[in-house]
Protein backbone atom coordinates (compact mmCIF):
# COMPACT_ATOMS: atom_id res chain seq x y z
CA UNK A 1 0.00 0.00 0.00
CA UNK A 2 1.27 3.48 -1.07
CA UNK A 3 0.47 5.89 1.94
CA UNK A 4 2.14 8.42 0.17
CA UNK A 5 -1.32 10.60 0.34
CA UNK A 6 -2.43 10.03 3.33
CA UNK A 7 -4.16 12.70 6.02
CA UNK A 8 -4.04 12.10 10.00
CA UNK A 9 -7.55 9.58 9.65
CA UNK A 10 -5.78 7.00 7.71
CA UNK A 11 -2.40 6.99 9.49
CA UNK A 12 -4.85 6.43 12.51
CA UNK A 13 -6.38 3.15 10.95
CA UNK A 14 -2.99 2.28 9.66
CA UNK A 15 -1.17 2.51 13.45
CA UNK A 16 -4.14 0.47 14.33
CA UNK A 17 -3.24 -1.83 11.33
CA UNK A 18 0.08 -2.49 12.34
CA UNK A 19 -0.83 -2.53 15.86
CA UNK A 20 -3.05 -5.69 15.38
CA UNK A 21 -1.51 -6.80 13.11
CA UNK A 22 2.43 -6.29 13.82
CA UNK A 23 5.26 -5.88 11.56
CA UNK A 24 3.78 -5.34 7.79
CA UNK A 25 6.84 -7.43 6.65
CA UNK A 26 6.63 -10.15 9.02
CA UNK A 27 2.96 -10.75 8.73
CA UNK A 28 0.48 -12.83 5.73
CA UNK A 29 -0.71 -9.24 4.87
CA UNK A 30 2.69 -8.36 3.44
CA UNK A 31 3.71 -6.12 1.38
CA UNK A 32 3.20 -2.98 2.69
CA UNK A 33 5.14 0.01 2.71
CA UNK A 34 4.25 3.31 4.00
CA UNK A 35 5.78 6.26 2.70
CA UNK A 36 5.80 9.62 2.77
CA UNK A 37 3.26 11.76 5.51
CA UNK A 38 2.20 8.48 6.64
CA UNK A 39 5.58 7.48 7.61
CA UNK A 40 6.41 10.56 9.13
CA UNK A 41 3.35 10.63 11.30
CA UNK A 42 4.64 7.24 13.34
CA UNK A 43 8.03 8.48 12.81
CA UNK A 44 9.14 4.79 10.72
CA UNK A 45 12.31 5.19 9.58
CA UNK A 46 13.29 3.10 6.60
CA UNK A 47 15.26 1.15 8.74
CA UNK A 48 12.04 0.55 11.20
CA UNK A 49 10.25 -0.86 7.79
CA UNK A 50 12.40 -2.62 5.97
CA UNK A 51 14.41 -4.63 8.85
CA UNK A 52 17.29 -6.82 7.82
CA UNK A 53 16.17 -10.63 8.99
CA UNK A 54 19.17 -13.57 9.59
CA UNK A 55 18.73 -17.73 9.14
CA UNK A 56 20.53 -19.68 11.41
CA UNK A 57 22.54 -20.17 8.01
CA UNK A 58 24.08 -17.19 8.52
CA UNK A 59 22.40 -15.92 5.28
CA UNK A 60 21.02 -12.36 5.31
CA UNK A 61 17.59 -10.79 3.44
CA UNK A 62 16.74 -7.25 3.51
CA UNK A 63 13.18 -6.62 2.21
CA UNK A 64 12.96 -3.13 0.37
CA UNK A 65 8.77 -3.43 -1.11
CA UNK A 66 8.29 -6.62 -2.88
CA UNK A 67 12.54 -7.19 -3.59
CA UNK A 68 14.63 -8.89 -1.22
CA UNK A 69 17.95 -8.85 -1.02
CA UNK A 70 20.34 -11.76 0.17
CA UNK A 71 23.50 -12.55 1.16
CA UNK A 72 25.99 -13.91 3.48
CA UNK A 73 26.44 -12.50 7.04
CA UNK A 74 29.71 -10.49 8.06
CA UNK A 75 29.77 -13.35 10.59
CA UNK A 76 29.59 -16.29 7.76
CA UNK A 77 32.57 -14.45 5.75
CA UNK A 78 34.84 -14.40 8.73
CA UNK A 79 34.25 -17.81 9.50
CA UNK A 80 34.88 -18.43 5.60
CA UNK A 81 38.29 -16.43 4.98
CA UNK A 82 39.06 -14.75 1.62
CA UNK A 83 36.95 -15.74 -1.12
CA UNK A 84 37.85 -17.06 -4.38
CA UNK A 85 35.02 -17.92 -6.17
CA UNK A 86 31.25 -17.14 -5.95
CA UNK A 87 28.49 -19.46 -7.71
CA UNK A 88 25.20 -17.80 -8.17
CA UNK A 89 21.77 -19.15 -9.52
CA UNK A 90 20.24 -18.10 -12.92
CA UNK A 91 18.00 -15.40 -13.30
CA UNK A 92 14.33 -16.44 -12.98
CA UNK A 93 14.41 -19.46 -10.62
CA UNK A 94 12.17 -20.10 -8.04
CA UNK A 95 13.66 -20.34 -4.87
CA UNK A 96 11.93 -22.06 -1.34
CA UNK A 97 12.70 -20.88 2.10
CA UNK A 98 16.29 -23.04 3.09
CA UNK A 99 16.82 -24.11 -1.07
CA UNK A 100 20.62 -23.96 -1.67
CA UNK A 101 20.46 -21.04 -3.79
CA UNK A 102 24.62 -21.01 -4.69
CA UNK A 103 27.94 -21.30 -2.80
CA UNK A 104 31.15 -19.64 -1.96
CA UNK A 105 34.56 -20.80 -2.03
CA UNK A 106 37.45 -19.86 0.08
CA UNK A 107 40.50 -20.43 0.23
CA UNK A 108 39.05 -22.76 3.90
CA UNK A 109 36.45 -24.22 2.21
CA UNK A 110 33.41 -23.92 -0.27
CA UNK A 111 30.45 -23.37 1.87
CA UNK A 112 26.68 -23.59 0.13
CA UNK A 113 24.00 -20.53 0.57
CA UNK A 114 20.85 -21.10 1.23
CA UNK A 115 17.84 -18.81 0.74
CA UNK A 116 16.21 -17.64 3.56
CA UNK A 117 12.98 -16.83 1.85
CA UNK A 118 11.15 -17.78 -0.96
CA UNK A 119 10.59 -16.02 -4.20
CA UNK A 120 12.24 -15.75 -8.16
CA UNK A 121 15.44 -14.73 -8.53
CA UNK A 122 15.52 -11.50 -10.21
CA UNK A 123 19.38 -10.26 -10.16
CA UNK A 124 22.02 -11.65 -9.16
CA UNK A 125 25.21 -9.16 -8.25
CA UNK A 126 27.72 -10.04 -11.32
CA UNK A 127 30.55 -8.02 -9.39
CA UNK A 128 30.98 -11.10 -7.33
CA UNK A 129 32.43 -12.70 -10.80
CA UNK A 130 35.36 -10.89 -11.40
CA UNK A 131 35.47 -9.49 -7.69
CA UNK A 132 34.59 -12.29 -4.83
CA UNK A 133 36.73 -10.48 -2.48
CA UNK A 134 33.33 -7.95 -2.02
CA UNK A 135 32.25 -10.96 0.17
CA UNK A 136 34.86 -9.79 2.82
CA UNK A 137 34.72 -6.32 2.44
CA UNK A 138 31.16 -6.11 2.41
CA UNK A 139 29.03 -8.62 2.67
CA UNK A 140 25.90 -7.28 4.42
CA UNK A 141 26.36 -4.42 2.04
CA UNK A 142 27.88 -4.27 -1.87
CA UNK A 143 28.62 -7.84 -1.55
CA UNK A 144 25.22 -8.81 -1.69
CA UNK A 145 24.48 -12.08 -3.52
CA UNK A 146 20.74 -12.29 -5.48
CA UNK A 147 17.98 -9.80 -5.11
CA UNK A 148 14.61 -11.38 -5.16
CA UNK A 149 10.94 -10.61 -5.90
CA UNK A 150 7.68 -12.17 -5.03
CA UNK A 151 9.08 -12.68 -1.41
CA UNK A 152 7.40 -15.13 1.10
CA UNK A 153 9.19 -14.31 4.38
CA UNK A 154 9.10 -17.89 6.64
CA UNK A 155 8.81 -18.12 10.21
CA UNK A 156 11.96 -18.12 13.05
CA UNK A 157 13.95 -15.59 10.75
CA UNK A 158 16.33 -13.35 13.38
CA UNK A 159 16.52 -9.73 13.82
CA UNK A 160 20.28 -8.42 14.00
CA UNK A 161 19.87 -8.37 17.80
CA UNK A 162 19.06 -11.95 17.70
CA UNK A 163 21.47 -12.80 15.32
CA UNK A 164 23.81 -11.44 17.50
CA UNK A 165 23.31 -13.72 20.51
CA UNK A 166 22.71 -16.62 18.49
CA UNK A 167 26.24 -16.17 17.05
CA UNK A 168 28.08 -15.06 20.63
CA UNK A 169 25.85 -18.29 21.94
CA UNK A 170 27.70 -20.19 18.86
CA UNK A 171 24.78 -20.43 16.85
CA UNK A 172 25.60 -22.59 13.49
């Protein structure tokens, strides 16, 4: 839903919404996105709406709309060392929630990814190719892995705060 219109009456039914409702993004009633004057009158912060969510994979997905994007955590890379190689799935496949979606391999090992959504593939980041050191500089940020769309968020995903302890608890 674009609130991008919207007066004080419907950012009452929409805190209401939400309120019953929770998280637009974590909920069977997803997508929604409010923008604009309706954002501003709950004070959301992009951030706020568009969390980023962890599997106990240690894969990453950061919903932006109807994309997601996906990758490996900062956490998984460390544990990984340099990489040398990144394999990444076509363009248009259909991916389930926990479906090996590619791998990465280091100069430790070659570790698979899994997807911790559903939904198509619709881009894959082609800089990995000819640069899978962006893994290690970046991976929760330009070394992002596939973007999808038509995104079915599963149950149990983590927020970064419980990502955190499941990693210091030695989550793997």
């Amino acid at each position: 839903i674009n609130a991008e219109y919207m007066g004080h009456s419907e950012c009452l039914f929409f805190f209401v919404f939400l309120s019953i409702f929770g998280k637009p993004s974590m909920n069977r009633f997803a997508p929604i996105a409010l923008r604009g004057p309706a954002a501003r009158c709950f004070g959301l912060t992009a951030s706020r709406l568009s969390p980023v969510f962890y599997a106990k994979s240690h894969e990453w997905v950061d919903i932006q709309g109807t994309t997601a994007t996906v990758g490996i955590s900062n956490h998984a890379q460390e544990e990984l060392g340099e990489a040398v190689f990144v394999q990444l799935p076509e363009v248009g496949l259909a991916l389930q929630a926990e479906e090996v979606f590619g791998a990465v391999e280091s100069v430790k090992a070659t570790s698979e990814c899994y997807s911790p959504c559903s939904g198509v593939v619709s881009e894959v980041n082609e800089g990995l190719a000819d640069k899978p050191e962006l893994l290690n500089e970046a991976a929760e940020g330009a070394g992002w892995m596939i973007k999808l769309k038509d995104v079915v968020l599963p149950e149990g995903l983590m927020t970064a705060e419980e990502y955190t302890k499941f990693v210091a608890e030695g989550g793997h």
